[in-house]
N, C-alpha and C. Protein backbone atom coordinates (compact mmCIF):
# COMPACT_ATOMS: atom_id res chain seq x y z
N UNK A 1 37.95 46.76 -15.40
CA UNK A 1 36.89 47.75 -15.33
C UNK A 1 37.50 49.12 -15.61
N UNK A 2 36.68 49.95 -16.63
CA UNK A 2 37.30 51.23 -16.81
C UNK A 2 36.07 52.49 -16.21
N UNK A 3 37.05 53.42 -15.50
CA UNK A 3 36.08 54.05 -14.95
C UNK A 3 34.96 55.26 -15.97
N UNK A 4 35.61 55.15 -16.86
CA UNK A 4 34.98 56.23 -17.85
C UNK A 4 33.71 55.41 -18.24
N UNK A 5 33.79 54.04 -18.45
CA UNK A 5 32.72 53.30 -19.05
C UNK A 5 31.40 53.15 -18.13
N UNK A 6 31.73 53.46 -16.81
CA UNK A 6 30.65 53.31 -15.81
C UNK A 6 30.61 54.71 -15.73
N UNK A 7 30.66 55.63 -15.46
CA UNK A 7 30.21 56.99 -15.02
C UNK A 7 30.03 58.10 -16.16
N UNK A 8 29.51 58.46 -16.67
CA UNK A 8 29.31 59.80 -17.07
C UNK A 8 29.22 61.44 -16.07
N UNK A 9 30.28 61.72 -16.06
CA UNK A 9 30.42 63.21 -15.14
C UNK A 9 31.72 63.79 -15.67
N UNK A 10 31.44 64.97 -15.33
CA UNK A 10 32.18 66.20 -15.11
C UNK A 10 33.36 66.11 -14.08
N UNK A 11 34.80 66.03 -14.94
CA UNK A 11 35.69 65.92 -13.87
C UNK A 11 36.07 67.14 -13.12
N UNK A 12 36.23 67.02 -11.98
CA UNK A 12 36.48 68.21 -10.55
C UNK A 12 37.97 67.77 -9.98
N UNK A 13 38.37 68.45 -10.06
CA UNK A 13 39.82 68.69 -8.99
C UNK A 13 39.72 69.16 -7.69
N UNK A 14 39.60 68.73 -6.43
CA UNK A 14 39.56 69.88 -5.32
C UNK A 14 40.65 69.21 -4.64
N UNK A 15 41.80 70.33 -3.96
CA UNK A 15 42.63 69.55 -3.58
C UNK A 15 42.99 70.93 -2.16
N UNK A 16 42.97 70.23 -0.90
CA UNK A 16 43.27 71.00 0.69
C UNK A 16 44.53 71.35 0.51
N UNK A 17 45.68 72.51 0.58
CA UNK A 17 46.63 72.80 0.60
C UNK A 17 47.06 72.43 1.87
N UNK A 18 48.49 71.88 1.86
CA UNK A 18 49.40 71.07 2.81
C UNK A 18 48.75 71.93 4.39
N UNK A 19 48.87 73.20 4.25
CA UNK A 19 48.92 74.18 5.62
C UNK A 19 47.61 73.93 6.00
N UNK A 20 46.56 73.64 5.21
CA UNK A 20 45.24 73.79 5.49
C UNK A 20 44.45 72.48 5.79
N UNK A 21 45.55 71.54 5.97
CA UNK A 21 44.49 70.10 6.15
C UNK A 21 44.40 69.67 7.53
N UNK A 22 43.66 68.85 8.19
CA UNK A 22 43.37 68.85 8.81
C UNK A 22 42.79 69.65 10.03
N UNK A 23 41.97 70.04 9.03
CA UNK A 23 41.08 71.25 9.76
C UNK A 23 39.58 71.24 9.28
N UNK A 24 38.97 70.07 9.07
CA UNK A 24 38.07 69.72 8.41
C UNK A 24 37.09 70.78 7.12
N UNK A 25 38.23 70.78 6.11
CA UNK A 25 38.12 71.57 5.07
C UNK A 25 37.19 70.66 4.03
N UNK A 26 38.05 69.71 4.15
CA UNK A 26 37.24 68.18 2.89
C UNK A 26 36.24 67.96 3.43
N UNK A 27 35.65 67.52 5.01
CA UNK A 27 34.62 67.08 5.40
C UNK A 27 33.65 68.40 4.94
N UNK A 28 34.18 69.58 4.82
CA UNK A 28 32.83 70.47 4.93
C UNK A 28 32.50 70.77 3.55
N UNK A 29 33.47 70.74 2.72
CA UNK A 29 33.37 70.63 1.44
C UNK A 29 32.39 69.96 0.59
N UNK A 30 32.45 68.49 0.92
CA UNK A 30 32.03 67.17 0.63
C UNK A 30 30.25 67.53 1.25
N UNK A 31 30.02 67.92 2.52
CA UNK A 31 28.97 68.09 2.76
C UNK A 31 27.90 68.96 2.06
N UNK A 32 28.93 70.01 1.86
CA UNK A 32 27.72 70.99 0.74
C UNK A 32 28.02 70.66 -0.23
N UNK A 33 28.35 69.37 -0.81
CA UNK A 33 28.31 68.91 -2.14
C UNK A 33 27.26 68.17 -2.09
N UNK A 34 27.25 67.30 -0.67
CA UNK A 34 26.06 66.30 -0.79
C UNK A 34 24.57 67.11 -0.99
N UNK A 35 24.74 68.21 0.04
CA UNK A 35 23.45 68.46 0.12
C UNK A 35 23.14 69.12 -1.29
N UNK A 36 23.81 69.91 -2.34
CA UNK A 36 23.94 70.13 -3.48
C UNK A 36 23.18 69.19 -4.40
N UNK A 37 24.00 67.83 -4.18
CA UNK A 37 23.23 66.85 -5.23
C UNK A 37 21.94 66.26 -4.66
N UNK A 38 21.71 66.37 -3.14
CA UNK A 38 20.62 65.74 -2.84
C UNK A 38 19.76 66.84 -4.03
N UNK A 39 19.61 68.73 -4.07
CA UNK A 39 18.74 69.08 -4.16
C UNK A 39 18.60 69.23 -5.73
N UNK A 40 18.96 68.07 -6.46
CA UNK A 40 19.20 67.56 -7.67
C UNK A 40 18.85 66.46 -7.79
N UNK A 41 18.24 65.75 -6.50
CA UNK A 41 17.72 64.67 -6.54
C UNK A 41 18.78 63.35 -7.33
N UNK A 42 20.52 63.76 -6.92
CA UNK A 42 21.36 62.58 -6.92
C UNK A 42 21.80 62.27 -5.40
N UNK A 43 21.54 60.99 -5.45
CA UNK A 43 22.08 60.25 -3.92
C UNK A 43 23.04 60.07 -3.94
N UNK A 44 23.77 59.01 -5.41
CA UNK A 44 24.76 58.23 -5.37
C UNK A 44 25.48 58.87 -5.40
N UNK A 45 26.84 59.09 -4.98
CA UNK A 45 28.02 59.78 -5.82
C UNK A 45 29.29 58.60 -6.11
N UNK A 46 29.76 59.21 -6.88
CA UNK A 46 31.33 58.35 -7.03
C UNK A 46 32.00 58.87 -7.66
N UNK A 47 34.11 58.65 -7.40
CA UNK A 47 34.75 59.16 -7.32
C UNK A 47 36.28 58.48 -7.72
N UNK A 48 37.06 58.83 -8.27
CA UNK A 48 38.18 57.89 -8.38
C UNK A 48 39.31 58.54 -7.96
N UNK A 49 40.57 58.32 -7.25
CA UNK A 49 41.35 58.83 -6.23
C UNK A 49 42.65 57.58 -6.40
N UNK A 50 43.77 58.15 -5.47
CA UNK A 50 44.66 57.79 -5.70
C UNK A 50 44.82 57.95 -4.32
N UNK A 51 44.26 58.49 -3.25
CA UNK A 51 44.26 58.77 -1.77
C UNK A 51 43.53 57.53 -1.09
N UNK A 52 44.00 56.72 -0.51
CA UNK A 52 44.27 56.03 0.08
C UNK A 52 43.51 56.01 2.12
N UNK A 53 42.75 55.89 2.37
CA UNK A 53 42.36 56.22 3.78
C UNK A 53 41.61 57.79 4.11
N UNK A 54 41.57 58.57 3.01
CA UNK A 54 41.01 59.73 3.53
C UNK A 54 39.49 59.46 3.06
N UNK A 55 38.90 58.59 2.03
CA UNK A 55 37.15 58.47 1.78
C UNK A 55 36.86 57.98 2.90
N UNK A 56 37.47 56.51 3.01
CA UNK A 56 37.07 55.66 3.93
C UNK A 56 36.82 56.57 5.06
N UNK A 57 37.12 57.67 5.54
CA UNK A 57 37.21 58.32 7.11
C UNK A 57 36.51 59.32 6.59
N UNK A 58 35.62 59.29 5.68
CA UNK A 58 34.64 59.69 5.38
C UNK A 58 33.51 59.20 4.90
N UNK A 59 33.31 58.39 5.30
CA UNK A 59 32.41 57.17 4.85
C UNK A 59 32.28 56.83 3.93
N UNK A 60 33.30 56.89 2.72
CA UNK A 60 32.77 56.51 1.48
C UNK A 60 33.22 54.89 1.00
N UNK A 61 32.58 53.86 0.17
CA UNK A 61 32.92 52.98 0.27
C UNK A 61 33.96 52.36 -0.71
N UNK A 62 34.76 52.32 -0.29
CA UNK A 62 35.56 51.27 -1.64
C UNK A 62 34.96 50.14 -2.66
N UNK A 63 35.38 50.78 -3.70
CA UNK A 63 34.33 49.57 -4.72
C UNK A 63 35.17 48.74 -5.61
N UNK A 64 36.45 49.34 -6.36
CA UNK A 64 37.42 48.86 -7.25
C UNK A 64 38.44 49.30 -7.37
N UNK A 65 39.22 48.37 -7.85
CA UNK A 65 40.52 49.07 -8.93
C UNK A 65 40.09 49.32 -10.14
N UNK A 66 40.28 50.80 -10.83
CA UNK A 66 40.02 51.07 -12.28
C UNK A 66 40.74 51.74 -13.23
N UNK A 67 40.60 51.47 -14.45
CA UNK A 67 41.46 52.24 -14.82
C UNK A 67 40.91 53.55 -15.38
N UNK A 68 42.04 54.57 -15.22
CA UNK A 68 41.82 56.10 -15.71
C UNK A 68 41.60 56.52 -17.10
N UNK A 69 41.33 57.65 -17.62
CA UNK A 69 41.42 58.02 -19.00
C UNK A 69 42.76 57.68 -19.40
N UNK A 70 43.99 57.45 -18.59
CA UNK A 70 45.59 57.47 -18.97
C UNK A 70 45.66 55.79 -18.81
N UNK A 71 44.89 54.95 -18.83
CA UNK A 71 45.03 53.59 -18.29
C UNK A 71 45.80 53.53 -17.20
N UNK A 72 46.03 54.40 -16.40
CA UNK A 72 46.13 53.72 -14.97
C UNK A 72 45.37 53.50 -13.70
N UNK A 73 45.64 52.31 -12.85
CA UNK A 73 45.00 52.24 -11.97
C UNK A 73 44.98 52.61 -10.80
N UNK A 74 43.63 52.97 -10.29
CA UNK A 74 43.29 53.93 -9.52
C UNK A 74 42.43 53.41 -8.65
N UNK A 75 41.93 54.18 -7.84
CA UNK A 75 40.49 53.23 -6.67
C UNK A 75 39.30 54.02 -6.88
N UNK A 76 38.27 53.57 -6.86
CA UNK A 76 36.60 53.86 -7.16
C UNK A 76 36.29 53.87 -6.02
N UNK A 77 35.35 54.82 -5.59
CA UNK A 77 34.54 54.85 -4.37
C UNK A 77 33.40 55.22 -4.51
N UNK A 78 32.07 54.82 -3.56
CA UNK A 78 30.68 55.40 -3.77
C UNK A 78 30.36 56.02 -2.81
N UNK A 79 30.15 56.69 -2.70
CA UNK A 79 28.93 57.16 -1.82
C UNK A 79 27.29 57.36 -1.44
N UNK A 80 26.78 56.91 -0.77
CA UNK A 80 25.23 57.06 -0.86
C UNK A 80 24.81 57.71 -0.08
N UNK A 81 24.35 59.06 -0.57
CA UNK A 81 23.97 60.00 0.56
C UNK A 81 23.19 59.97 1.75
N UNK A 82 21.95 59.36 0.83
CA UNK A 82 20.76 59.07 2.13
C UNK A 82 21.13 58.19 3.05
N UNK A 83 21.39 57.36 2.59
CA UNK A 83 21.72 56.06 3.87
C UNK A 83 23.20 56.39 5.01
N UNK A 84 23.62 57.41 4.14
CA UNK A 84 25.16 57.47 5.48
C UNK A 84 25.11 58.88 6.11
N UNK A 85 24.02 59.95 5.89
CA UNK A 85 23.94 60.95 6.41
C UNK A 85 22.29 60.96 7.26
């Protein structure tokens, strides 16, 4: 499965600097993203990462291994707004 072939989007970089994590920077982030796409009328989201335990502890779900624009593999995650908020 390649992830480019399932998604059409705009790639985003956001990344918490070492000093600044765990301080729920991503959780608040992620939230005014959701509510963002809710008012765009998108539920789903998804995402491909190389981070390991930080979606999941954010409810997002693991879906695959895929590969990248560089063919490497990576992990897919979804999210569904309505149903987990």
């Amino acid at each position: 499965m390649n992830a480019s072939s399932i998604i059409n989007s705009s790639p985003c970089l956001i990344s918490i600097l070492i000093n600044y994590r765990s301080q729920g920077i991503a959780r608040d982030l992620l939230n005014f993203v959701y509510q963002d796409m809710l008012s765009l009328d998108i539920d789903i989201l998804y995402l491909i990462t190389d981070h390991v335990n930080l979606y999941e502890k954010l409810n997002w779900n693991f879906l695959a291994m895929v590969r990248d624009d560089d063919n490497m593999l990576t992990r897919m995650y979804e999210y569904k707004i309505n149903t987990n908020d």
